[in-house]
N, C-alpha and C. Protein backbone atom coordinates (compact mmCIF):
# COMPACT_ATOMS: atom_id res chain seq x y z
N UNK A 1 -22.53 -12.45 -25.41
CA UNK A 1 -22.83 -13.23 -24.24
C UNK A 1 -22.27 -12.54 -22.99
N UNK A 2 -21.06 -11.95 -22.91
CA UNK A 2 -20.56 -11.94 -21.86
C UNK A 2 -21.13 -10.29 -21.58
N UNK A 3 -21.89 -9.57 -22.10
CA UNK A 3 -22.44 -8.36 -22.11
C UNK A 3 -23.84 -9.17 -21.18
N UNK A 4 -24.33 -10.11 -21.62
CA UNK A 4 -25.39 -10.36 -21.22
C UNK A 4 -25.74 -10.87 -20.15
N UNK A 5 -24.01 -11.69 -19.67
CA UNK A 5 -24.11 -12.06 -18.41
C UNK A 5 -23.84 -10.86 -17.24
N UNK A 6 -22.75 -9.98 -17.74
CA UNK A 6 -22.17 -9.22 -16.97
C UNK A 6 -22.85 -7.66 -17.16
N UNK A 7 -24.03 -6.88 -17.67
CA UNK A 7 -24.14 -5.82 -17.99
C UNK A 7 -23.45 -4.79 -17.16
N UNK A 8 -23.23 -4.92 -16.08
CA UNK A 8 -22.56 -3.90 -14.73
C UNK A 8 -21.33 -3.45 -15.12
N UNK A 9 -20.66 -3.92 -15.79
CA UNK A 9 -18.96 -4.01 -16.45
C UNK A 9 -18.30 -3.70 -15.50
N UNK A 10 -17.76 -4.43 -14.79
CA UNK A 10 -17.40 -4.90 -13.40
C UNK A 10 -15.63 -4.36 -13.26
N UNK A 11 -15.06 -3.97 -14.82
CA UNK A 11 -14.04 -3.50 -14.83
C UNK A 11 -13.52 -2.07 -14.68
N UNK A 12 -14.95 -1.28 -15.24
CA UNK A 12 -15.59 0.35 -14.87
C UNK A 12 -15.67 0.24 -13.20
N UNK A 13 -16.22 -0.45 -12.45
CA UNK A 13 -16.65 -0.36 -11.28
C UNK A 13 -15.40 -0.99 -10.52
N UNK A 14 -14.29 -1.74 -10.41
CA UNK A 14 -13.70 -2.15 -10.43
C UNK A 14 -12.48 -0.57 -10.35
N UNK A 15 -11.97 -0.30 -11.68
CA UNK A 15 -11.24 1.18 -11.57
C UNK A 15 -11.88 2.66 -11.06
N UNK A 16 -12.90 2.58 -10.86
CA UNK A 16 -13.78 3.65 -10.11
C UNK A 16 -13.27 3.05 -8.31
N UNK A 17 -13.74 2.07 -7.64
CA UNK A 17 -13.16 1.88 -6.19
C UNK A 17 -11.94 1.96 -6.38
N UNK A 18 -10.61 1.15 -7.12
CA UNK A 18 -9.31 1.37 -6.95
C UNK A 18 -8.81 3.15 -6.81
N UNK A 19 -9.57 3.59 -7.84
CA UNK A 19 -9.13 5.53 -7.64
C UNK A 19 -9.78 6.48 -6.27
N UNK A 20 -10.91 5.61 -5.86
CA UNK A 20 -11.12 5.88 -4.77
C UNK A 20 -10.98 5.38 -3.30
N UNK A 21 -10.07 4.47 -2.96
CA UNK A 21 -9.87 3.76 -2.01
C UNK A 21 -8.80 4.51 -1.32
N UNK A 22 -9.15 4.46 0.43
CA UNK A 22 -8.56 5.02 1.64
C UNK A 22 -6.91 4.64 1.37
N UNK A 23 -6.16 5.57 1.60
CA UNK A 23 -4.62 5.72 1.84
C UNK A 23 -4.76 4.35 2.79
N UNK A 24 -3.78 3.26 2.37
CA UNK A 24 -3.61 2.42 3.53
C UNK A 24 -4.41 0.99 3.85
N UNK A 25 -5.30 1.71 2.16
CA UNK A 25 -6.30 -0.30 2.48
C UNK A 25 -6.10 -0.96 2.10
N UNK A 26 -5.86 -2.44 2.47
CA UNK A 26 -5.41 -3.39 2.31
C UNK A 26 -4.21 -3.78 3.03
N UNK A 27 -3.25 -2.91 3.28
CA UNK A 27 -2.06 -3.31 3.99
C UNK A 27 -2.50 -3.79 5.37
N UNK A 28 -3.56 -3.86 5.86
CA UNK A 28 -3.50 -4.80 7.01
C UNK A 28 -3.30 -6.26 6.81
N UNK A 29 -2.97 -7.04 5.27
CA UNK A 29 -2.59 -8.22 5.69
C UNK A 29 -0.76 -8.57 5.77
N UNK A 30 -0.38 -7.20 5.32
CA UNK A 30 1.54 -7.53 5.38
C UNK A 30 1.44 -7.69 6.83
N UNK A 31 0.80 -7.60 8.17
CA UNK A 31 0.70 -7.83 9.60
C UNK A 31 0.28 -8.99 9.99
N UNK A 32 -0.67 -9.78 9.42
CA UNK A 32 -0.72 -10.65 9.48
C UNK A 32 -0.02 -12.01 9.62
N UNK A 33 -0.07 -12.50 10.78
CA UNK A 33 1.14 -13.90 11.19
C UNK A 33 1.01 -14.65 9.61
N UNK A 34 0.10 -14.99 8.89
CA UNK A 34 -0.65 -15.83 8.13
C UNK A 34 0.25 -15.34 6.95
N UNK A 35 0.01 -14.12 6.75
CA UNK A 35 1.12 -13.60 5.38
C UNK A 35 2.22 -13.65 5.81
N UNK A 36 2.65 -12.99 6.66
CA UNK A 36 3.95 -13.19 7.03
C UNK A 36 4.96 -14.08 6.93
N UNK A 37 4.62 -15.56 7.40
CA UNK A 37 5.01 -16.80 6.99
C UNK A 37 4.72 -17.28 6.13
N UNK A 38 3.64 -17.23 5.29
CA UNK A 38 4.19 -17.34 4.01
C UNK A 38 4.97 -16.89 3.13
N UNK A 39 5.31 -15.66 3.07
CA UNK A 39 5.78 -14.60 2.66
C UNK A 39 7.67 -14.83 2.96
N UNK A 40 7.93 -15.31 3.63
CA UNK A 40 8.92 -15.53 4.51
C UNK A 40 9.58 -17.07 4.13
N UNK A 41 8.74 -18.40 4.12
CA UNK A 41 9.06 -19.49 3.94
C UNK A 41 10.15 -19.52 2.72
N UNK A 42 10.95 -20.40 3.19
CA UNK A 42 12.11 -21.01 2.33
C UNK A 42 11.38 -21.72 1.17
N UNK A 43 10.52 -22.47 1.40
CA UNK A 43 9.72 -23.41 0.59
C UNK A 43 8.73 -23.00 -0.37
N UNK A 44 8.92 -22.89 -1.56
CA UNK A 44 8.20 -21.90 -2.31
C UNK A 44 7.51 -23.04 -2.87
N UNK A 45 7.24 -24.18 -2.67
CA UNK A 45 5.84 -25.14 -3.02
C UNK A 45 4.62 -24.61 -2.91
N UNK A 46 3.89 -23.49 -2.37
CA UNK A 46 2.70 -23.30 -2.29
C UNK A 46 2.92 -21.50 -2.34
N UNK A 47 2.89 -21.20 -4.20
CA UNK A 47 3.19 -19.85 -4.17
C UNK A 47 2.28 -18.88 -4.12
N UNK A 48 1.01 -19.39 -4.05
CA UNK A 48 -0.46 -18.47 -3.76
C UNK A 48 -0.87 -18.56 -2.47
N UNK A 49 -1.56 -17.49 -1.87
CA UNK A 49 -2.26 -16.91 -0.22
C UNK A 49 -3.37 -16.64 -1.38
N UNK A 50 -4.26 -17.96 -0.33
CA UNK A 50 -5.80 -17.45 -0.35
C UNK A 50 -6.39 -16.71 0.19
N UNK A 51 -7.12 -15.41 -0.18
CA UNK A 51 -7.94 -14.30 0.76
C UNK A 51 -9.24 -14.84 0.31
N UNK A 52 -9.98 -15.29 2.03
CA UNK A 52 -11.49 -14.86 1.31
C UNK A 52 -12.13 -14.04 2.37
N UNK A 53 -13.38 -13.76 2.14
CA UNK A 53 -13.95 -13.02 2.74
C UNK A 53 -15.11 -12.26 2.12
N UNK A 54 -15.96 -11.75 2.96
CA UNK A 54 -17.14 -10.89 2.19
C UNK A 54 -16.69 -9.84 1.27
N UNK A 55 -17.90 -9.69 0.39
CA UNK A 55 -17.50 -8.94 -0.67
C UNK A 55 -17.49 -7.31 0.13
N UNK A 56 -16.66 -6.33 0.06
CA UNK A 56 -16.33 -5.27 0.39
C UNK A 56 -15.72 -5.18 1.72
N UNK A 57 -14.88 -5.98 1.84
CA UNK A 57 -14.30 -6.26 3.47
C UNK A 57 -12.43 -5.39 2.81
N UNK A 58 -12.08 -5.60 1.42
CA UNK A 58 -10.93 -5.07 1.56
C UNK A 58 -10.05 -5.67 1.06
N UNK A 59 -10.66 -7.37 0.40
CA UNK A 59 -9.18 -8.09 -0.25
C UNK A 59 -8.71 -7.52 -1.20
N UNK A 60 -9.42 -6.77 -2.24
CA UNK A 60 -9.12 -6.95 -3.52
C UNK A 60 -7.93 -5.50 -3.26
């Protein structure tokens, strides 16, 4: 099933961009006011930061 849903194998394509990705991508959200304070808070009640955004913008 899961061949049939997924034929692309998204985990091949997946370690193919990670070995090829620019020196430096992604670290534009440690700048971010948004990470920052969370990152920072005393209050560790809410231990996940949601990223969304279009697909190839840079979260992953």
């Amino acid at each position: 099933v899961l061949q049939w849903l997924s034929p692309l194998v998204p985990q091949k394509r997946h370690q193919h961009l990670c070995n090829n990705r620019y020196d430096g991508m992604g670290e534009w959200i440690f700048e971010r006011d948004e990470f920052v304070k969370w990152r920072t808070e005393e209050d560790r009640s809410h231990p996940v930061i949601f990223c969304e955004g279009d697909p190839g913008v840079g979260k992953t």
